[in-house]
Every structure is written in structure tokens, then in C-alpha cells.
C-alpha atoms as a PDB file:
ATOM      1  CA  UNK A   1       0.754  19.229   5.187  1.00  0.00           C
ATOM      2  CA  UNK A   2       0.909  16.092   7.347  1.00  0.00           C
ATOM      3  CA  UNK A   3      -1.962  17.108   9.261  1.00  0.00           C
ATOM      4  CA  UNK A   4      -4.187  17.201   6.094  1.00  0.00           C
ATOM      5  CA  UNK A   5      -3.001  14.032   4.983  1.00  0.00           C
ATOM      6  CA  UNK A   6      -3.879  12.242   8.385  1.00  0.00           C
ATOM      7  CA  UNK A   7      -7.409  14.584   7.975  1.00  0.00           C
ATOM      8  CA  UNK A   8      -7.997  13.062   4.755  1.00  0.00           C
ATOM      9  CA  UNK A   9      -6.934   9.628   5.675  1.00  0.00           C
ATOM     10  CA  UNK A  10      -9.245   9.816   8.673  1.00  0.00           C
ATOM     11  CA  UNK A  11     -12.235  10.673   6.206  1.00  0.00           C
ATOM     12  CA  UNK A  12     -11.509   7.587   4.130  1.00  0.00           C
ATOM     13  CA  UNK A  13     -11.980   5.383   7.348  1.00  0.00           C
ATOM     14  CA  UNK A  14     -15.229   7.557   8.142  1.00  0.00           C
ATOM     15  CA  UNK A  15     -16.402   6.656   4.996  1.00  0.00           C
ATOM     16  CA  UNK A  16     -15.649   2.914   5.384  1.00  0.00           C
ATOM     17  CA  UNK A  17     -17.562   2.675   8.141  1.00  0.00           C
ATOM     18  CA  UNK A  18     -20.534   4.217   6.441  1.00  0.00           C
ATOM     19  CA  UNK A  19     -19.992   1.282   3.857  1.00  0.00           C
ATOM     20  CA  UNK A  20     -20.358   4.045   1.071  1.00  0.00           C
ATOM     21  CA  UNK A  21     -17.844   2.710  -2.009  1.00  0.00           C
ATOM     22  CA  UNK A  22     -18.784   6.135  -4.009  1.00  0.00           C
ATOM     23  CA  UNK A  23     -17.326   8.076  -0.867  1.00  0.00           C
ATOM     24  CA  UNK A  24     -15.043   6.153   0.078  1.00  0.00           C
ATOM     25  CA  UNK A  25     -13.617   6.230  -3.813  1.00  0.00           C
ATOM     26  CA  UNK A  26     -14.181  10.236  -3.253  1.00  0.00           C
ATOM     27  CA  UNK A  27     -12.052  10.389   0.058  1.00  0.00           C
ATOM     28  CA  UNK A  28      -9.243   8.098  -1.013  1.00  0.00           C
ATOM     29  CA  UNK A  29      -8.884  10.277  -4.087  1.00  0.00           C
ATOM     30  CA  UNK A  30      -8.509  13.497  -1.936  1.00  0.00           C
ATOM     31  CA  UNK A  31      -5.892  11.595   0.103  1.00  0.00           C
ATOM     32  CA  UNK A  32      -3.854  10.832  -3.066  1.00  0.00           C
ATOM     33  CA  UNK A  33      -4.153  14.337  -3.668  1.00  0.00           C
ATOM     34  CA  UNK A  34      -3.256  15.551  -0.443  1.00  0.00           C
ATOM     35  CA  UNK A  35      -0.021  13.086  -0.735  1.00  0.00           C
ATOM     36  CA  UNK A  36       0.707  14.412  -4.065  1.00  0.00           C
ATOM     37  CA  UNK A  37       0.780  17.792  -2.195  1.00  0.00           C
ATOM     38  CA  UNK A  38       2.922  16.721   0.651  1.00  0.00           C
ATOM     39  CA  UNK A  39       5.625  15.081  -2.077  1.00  0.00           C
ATOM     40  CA  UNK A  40       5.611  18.503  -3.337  1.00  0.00           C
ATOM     41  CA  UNK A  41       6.164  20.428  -0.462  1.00  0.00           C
ATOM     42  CA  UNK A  42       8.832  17.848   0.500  1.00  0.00           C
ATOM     43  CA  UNK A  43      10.415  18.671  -2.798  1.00  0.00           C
ATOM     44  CA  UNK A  44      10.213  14.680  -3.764  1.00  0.00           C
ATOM     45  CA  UNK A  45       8.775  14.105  -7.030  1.00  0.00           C
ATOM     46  CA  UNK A  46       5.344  11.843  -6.535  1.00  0.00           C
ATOM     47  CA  UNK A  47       5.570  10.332  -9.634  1.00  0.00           C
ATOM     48  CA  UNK A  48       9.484   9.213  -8.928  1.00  0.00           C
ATOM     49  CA  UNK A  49       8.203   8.023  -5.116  1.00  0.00           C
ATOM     50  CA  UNK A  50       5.490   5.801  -6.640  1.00  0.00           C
ATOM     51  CA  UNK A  51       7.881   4.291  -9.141  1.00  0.00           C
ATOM     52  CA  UNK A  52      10.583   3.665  -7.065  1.00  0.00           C
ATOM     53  CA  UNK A  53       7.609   1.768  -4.349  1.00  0.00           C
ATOM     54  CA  UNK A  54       6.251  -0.150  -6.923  1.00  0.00           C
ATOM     55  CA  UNK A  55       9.591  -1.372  -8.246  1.00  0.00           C
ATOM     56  CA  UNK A  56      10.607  -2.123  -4.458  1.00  0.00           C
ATOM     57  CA  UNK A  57       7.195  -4.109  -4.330  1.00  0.00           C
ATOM     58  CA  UNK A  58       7.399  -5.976  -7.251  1.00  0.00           C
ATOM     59  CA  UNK A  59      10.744  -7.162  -6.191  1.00  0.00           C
ATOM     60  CA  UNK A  60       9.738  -8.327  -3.166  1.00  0.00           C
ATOM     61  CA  UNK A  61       7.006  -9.938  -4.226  1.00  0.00           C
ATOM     62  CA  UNK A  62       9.126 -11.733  -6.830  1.00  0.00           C
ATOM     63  CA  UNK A  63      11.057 -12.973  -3.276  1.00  0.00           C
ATOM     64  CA  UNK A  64       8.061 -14.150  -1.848  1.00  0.00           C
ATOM     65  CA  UNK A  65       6.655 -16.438  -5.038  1.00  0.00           C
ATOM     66  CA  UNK A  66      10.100 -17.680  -4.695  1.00  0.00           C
ATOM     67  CA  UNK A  67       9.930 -18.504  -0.998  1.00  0.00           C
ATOM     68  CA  UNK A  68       6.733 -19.854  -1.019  1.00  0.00           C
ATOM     69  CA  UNK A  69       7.767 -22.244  -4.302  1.00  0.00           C
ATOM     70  CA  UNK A  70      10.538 -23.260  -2.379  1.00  0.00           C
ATOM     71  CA  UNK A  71       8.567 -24.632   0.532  1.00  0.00           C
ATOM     72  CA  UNK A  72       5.915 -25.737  -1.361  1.00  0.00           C
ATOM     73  CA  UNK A  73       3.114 -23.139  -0.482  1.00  0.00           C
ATOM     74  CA  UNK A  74       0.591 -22.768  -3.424  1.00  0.00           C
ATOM     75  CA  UNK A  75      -0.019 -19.027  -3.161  1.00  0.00           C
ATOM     76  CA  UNK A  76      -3.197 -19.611  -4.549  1.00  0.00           C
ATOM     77  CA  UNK A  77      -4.561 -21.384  -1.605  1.00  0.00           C
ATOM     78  CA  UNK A  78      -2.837 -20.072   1.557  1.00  0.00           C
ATOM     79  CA  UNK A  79      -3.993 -18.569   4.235  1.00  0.00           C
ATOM     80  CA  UNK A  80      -3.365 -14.833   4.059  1.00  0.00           C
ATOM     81  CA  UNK A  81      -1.362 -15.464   7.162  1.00  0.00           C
ATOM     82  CA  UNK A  82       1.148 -17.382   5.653  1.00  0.00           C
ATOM     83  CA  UNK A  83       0.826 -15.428   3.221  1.00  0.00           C
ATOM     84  CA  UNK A  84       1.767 -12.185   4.947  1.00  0.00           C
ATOM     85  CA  UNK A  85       4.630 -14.515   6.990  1.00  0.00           C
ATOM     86  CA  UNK A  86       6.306 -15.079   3.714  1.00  0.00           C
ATOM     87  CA  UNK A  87       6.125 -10.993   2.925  1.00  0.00           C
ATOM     88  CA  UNK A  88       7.423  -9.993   6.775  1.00  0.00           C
ATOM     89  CA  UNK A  89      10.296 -12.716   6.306  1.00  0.00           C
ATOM     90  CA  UNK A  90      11.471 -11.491   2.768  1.00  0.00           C
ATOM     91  CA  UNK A  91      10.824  -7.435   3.873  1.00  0.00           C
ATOM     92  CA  UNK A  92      13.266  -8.261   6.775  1.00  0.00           C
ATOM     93  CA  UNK A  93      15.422  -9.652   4.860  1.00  0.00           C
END
């Protein structure tokens, strides 16, 4: 199972560098499907996993409009590095 995951995964990059959105949108959604499988296998409900992620990022990212508010960093406007600075420091915790 993981090595068709990493199979599909490596035919989503292929397609990147082809610069082909309609494959690439093709690849990515055999890799979610692949996943799915793998959650399956693993006995881990997908739909569960990809709540329980998305609550986990929302709630971090609820950390980081606070951080950067705090130290006066308009999100709108930084650079992506601070930007990813403010998400490493609030993942680490």
C-alpha cells in the first residue's frame, strides 16, 4: 500500500513538471485515492483522519493569526517566510 501511494505521489510530480493542470488534477486524485486505500488497510477511517487534520490545522492557524497580531505582522503582506516562521514556532509549540 505505501509503495502505491509513493507511485502515485511520484506521478503527480511527473506531471508537474510537464506543467499539465488536467494531469496533474488526474494524478493527485489517484493519490487521494490511493490514501483513502491505505487508511483502509490501516483500519483508520479517512474521513475521521481528515477531520481530525483539519481541526488540528485550523487550530493552529488560529495560533499563528494570533502570533503574528501580537507582533504586529499583517499576514496579508508578509513574506511567506515569516510567514512559515510563525507556523514552525506555533507547530513546536
Amino acid at each position: 500500500m505505501f509503495d502505491k501511494v509513493a507511485e502515485e505521489l511520484d506521478e503527480v510530480k511527473e506531471a508537474l513538471l510537464l506543467k499539465n493542470k488536467a494531469a496533474v488534477e488526474e494524478e493527485l486524485g489517484d493519490l487521494l485515492f490511493a490514501v483513502v486505500n491505505l487508511s483502509r488497510h490501516l483500519e483508520v477511517c479517512p474521513q475521521h483522519a481528515l477531520s481530525m487534520a483539519s481541526s488540528k490545522f485550523n487550530q493552529r492557524f488560529d495560533k499563528v493569526k494570533s502570533l503574528a497580531k501580537l507582533r504586529n505582522i499583517d499576514m496579508t503582506n508578509a513574506h511567506i517566510d515569516t510567514l512559515e516562521a510563525l507556523w514552525t514556532e506555533i507547530k513546536q509549540g
